[in-house]
N, C-alpha and C. Protein backbone atom coordinates (compact mmCIF):
# COMPACT_ATOMS: atom_id res chain seq x y z
N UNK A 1 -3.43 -11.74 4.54
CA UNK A 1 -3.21 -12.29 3.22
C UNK A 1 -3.72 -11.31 2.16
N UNK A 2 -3.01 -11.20 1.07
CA UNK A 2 -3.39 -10.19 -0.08
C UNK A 2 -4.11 -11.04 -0.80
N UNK A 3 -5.37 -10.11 -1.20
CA UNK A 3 -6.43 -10.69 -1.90
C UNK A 3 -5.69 -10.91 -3.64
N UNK A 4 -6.90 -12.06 -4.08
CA UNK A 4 -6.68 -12.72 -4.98
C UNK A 4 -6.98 -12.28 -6.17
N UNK A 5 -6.24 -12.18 -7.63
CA UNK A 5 -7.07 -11.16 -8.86
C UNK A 5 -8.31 -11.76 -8.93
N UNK A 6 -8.73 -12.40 -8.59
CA UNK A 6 -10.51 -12.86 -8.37
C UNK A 6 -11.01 -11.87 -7.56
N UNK A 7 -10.41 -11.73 -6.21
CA UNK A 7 -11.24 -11.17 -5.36
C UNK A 7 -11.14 -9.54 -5.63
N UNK A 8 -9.91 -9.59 -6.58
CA UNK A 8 -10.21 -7.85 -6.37
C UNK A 8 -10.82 -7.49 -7.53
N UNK A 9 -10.62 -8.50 -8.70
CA UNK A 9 -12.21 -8.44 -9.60
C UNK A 9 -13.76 -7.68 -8.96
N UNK A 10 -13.86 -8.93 -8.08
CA UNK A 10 -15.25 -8.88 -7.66
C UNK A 10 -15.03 -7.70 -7.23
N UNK A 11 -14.26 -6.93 -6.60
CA UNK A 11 -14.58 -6.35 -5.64
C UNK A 11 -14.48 -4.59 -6.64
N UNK A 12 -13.73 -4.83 -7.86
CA UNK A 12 -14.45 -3.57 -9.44
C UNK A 12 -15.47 -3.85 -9.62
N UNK A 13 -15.88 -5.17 -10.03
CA UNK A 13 -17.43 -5.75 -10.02
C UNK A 13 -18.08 -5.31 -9.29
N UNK A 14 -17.68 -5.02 -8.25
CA UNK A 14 -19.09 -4.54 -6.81
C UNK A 14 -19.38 -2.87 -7.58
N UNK A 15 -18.30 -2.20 -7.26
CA UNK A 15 -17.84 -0.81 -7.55
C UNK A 15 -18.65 -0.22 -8.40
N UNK A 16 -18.16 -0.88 -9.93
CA UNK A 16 -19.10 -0.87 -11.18
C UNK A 16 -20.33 -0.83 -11.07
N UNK A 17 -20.99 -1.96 -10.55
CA UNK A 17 -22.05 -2.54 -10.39
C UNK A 17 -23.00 -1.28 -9.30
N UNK A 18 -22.55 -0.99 -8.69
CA UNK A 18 -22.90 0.89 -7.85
C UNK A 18 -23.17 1.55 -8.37
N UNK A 19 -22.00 1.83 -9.17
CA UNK A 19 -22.07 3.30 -9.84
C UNK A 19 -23.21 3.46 -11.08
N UNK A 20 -23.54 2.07 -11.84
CA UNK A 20 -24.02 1.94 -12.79
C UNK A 20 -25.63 2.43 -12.37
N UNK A 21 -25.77 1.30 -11.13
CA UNK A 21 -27.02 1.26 -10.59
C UNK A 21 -27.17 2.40 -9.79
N UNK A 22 -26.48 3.29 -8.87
CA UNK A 22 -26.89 4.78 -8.63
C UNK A 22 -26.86 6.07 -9.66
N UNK A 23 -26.64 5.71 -10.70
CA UNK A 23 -26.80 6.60 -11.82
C UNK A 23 -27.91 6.31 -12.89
N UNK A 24 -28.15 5.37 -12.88
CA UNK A 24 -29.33 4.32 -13.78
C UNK A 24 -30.38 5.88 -14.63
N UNK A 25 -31.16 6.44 -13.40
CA UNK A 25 -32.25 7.18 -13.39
C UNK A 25 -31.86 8.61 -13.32
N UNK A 26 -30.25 8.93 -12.70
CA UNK A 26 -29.87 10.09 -12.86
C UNK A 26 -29.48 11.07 -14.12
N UNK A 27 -29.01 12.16 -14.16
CA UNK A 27 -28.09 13.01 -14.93
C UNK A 27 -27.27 13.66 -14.52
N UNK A 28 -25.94 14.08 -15.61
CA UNK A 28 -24.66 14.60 -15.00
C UNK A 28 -25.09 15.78 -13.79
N UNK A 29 -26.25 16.54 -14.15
CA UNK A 29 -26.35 17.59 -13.17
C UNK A 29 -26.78 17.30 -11.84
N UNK A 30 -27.50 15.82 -11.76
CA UNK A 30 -27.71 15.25 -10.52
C UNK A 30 -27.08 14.46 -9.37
N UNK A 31 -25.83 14.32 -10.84
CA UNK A 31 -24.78 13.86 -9.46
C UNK A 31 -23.77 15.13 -9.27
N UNK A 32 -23.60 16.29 -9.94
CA UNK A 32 -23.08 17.33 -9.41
C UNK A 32 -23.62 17.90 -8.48
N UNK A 33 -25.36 17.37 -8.47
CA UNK A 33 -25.80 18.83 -7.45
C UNK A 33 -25.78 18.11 -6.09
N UNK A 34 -25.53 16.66 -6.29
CA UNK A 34 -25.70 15.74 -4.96
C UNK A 34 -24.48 15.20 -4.37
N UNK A 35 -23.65 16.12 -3.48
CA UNK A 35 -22.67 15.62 -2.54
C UNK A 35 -22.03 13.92 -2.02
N UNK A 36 -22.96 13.59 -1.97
CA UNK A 36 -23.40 12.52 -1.18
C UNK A 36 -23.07 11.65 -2.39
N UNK A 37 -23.49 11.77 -3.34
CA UNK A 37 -23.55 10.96 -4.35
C UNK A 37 -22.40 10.81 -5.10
N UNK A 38 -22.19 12.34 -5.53
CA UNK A 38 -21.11 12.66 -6.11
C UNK A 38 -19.71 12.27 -5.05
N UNK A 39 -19.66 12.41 -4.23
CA UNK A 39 -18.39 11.14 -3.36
C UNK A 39 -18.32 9.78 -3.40
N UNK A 40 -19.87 9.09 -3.39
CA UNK A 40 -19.44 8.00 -3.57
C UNK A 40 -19.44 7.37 -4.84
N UNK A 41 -19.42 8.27 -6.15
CA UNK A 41 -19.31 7.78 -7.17
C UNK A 41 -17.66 8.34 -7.23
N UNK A 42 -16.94 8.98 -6.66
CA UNK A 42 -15.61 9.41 -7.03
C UNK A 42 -14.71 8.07 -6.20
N UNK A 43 -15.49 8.11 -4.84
CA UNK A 43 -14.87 6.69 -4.08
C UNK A 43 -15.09 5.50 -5.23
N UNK A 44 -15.68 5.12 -5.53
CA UNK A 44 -16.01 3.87 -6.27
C UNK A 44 -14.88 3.99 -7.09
N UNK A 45 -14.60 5.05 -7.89
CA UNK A 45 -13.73 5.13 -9.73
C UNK A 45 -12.33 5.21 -8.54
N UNK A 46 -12.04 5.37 -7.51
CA UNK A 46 -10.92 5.19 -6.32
C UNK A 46 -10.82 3.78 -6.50
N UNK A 47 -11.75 3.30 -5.88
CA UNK A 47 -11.56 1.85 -5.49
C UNK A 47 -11.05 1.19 -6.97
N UNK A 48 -12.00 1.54 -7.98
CA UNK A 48 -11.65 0.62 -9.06
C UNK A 48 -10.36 0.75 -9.19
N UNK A 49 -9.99 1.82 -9.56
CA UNK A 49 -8.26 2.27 -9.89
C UNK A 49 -7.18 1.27 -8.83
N UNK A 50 -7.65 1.59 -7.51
CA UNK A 50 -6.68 0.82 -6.50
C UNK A 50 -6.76 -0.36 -6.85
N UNK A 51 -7.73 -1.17 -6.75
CA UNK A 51 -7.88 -3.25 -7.29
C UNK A 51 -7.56 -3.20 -8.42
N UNK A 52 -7.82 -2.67 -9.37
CA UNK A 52 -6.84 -2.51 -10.83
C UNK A 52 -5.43 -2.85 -10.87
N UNK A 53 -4.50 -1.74 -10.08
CA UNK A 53 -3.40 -1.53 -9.86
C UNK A 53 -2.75 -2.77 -9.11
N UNK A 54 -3.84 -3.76 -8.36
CA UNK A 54 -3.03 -4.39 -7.04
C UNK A 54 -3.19 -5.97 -8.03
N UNK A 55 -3.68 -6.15 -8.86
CA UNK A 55 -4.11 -7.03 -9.88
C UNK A 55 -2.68 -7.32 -10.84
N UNK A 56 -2.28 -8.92 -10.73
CA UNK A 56 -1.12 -9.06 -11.52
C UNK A 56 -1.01 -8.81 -12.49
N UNK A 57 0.66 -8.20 -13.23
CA UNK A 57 0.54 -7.90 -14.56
C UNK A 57 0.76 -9.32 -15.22
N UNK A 58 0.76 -10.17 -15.17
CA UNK A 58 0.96 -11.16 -15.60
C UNK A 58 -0.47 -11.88 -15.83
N UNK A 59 -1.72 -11.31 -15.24
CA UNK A 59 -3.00 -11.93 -15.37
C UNK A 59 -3.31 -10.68 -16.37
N UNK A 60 -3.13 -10.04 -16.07
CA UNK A 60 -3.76 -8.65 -16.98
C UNK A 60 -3.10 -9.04 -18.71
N UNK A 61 -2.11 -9.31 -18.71
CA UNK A 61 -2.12 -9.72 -20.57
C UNK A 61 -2.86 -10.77 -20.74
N UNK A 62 -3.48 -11.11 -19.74
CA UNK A 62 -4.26 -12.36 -20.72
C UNK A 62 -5.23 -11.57 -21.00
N UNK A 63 -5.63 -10.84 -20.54
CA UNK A 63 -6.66 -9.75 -20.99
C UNK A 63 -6.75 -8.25 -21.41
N UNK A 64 -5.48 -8.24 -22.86
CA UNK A 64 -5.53 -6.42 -23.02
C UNK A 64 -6.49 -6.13 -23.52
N UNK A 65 -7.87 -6.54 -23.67
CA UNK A 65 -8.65 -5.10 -24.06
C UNK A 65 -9.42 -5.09 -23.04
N UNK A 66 -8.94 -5.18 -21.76
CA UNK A 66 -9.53 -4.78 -20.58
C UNK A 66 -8.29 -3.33 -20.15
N UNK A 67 -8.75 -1.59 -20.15
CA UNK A 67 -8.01 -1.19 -19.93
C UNK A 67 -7.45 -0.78 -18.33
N UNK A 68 -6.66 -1.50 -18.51
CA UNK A 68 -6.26 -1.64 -16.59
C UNK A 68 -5.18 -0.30 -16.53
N UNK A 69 -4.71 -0.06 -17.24
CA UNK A 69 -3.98 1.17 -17.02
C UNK A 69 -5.16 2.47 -16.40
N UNK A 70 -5.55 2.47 -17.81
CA UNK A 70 -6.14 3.63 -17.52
C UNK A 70 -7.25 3.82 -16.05
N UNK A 71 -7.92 2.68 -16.08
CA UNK A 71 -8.25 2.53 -14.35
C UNK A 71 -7.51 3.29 -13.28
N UNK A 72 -6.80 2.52 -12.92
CA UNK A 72 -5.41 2.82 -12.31
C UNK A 72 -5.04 4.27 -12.63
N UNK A 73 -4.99 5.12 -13.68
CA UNK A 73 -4.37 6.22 -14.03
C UNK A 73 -5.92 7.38 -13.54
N UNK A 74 -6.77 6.90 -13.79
CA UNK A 74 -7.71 7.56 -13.03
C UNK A 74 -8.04 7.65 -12.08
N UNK A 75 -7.89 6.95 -10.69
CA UNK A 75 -7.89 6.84 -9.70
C UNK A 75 -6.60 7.70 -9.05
N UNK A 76 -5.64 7.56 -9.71
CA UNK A 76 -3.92 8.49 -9.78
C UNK A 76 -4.52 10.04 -9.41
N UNK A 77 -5.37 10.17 -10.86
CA UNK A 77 -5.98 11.83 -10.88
C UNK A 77 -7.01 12.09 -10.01
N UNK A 78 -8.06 11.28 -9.29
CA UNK A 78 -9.01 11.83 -8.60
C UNK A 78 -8.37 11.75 -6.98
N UNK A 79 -7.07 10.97 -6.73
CA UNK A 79 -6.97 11.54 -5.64
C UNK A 79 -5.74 12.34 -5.48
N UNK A 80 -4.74 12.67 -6.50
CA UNK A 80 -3.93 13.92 -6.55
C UNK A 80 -4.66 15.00 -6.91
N UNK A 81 -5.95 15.21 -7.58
CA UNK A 81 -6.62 16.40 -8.24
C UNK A 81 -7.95 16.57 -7.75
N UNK A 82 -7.73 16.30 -6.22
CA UNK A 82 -9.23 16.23 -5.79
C UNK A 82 -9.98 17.50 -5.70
N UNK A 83 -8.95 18.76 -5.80
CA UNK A 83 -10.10 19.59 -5.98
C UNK A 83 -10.41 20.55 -7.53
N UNK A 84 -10.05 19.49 -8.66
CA UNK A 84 -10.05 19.88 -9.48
C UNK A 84 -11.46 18.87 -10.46
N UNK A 85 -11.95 17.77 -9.86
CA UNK A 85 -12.20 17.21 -10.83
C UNK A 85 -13.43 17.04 -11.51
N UNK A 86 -13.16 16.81 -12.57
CA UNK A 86 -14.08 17.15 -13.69
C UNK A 86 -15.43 16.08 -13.93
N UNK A 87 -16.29 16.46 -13.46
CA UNK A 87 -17.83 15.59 -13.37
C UNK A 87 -18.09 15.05 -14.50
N UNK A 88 -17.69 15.96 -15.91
CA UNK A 88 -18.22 15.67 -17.44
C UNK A 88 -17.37 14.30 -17.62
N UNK A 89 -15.88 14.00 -17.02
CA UNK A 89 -15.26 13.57 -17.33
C UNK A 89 -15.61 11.58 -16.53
N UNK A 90 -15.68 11.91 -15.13
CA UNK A 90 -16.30 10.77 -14.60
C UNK A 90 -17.85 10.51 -14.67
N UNK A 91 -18.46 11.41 -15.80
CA UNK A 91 -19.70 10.94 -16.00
C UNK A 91 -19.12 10.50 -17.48
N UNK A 92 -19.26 10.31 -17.88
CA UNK A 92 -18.20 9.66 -19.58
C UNK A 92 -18.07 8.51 -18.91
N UNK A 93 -17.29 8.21 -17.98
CA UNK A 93 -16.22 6.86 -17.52
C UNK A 93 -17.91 5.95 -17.24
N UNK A 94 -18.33 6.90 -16.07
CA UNK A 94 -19.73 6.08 -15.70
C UNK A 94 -20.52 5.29 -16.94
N UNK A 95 -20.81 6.27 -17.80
CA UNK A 95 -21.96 5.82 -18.76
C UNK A 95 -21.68 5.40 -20.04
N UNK A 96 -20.31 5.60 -20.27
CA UNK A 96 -19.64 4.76 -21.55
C UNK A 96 -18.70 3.63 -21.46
N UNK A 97 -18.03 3.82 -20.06
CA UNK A 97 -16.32 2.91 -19.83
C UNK A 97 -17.25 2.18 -19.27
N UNK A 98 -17.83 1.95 -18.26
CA UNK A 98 -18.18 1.04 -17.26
C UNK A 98 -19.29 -0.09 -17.63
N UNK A 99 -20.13 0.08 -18.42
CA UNK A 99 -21.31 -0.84 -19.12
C UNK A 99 -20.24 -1.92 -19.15
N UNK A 100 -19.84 -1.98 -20.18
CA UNK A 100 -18.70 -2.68 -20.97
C UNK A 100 -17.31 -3.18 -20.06
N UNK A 101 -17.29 -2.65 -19.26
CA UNK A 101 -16.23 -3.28 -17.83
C UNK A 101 -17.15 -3.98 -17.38
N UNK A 102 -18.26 -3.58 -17.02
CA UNK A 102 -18.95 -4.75 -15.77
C UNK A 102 -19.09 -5.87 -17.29
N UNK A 103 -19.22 -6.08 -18.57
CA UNK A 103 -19.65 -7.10 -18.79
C UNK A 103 -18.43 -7.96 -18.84
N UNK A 104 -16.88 -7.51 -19.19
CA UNK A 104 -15.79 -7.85 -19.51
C UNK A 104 -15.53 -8.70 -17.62
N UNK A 105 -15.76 -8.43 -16.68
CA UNK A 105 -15.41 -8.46 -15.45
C UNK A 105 -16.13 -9.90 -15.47
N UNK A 106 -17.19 -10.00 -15.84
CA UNK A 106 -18.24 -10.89 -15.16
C UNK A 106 -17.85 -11.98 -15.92
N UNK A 107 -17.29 -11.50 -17.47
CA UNK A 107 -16.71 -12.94 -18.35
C UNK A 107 -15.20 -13.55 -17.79
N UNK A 108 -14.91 -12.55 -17.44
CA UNK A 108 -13.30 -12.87 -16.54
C UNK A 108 -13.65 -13.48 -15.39
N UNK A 109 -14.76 -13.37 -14.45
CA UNK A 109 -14.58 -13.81 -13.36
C UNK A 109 -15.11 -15.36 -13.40
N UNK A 110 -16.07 -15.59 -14.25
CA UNK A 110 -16.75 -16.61 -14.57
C UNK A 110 -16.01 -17.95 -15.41
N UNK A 111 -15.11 -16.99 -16.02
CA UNK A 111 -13.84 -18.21 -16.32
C UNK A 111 -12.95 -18.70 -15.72
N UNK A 112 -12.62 -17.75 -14.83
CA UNK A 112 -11.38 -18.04 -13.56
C UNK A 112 -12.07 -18.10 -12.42
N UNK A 113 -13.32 -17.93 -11.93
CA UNK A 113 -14.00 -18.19 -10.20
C UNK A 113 -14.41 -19.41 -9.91
């Protein structure tokens, strides 16, 4: 069974909720210099993009200033441009896009869960 725009909420919610909290104490140069890290913060902005994308468009206008495109369109670029991609750019997404997603997520899920 294909999961539910609830469940694939939660499951950006989880994502978010990672990336936020393994970067909390870091800096851009610490997740460049850390492999380990720096994958699973590129997996995470993956995942978000994929549950984004698999999320009805018909639930998504109830909510445009949630940007679901661009999710989706980033996840597009980190795995066609995987050996191109730009740290300055998914550290931006981390520490400016994502605050503000996890709070938008948690008001969405809490109205519809």
């Amino acid at each position: 069974m294909f999961p539910s725009n609830i469940e694939l909420l939660r499951h950006i919610l989880d994502e978010v909720t990672f990336a936020i909290d393994a970067t909390r104490t870091k800096t851009l140069e610490d997740v460049v210099l850390d492999p380990i890290l720096s994958r699973a913060l590129i997996r995470s902005l993956e995942i978000i993009g994929e549950a984004s994308a698999k999320i009805d468009s018909e639930f998504k206008i109830l909510y445009p200033h949630v940007e679901w495109r661009k999710m989706a369109g980033t996840r597009n670029r980190l795995i066609h441009d995987y050996f191109g991609i730009d740290y300055d750019i998914v550290w931006d997404i981390i520490v400016s896009k994502l605050p503000d997603l996890k709070n938008d997520l948690h008001e969405i899920v809490s109205d519809n869960g």
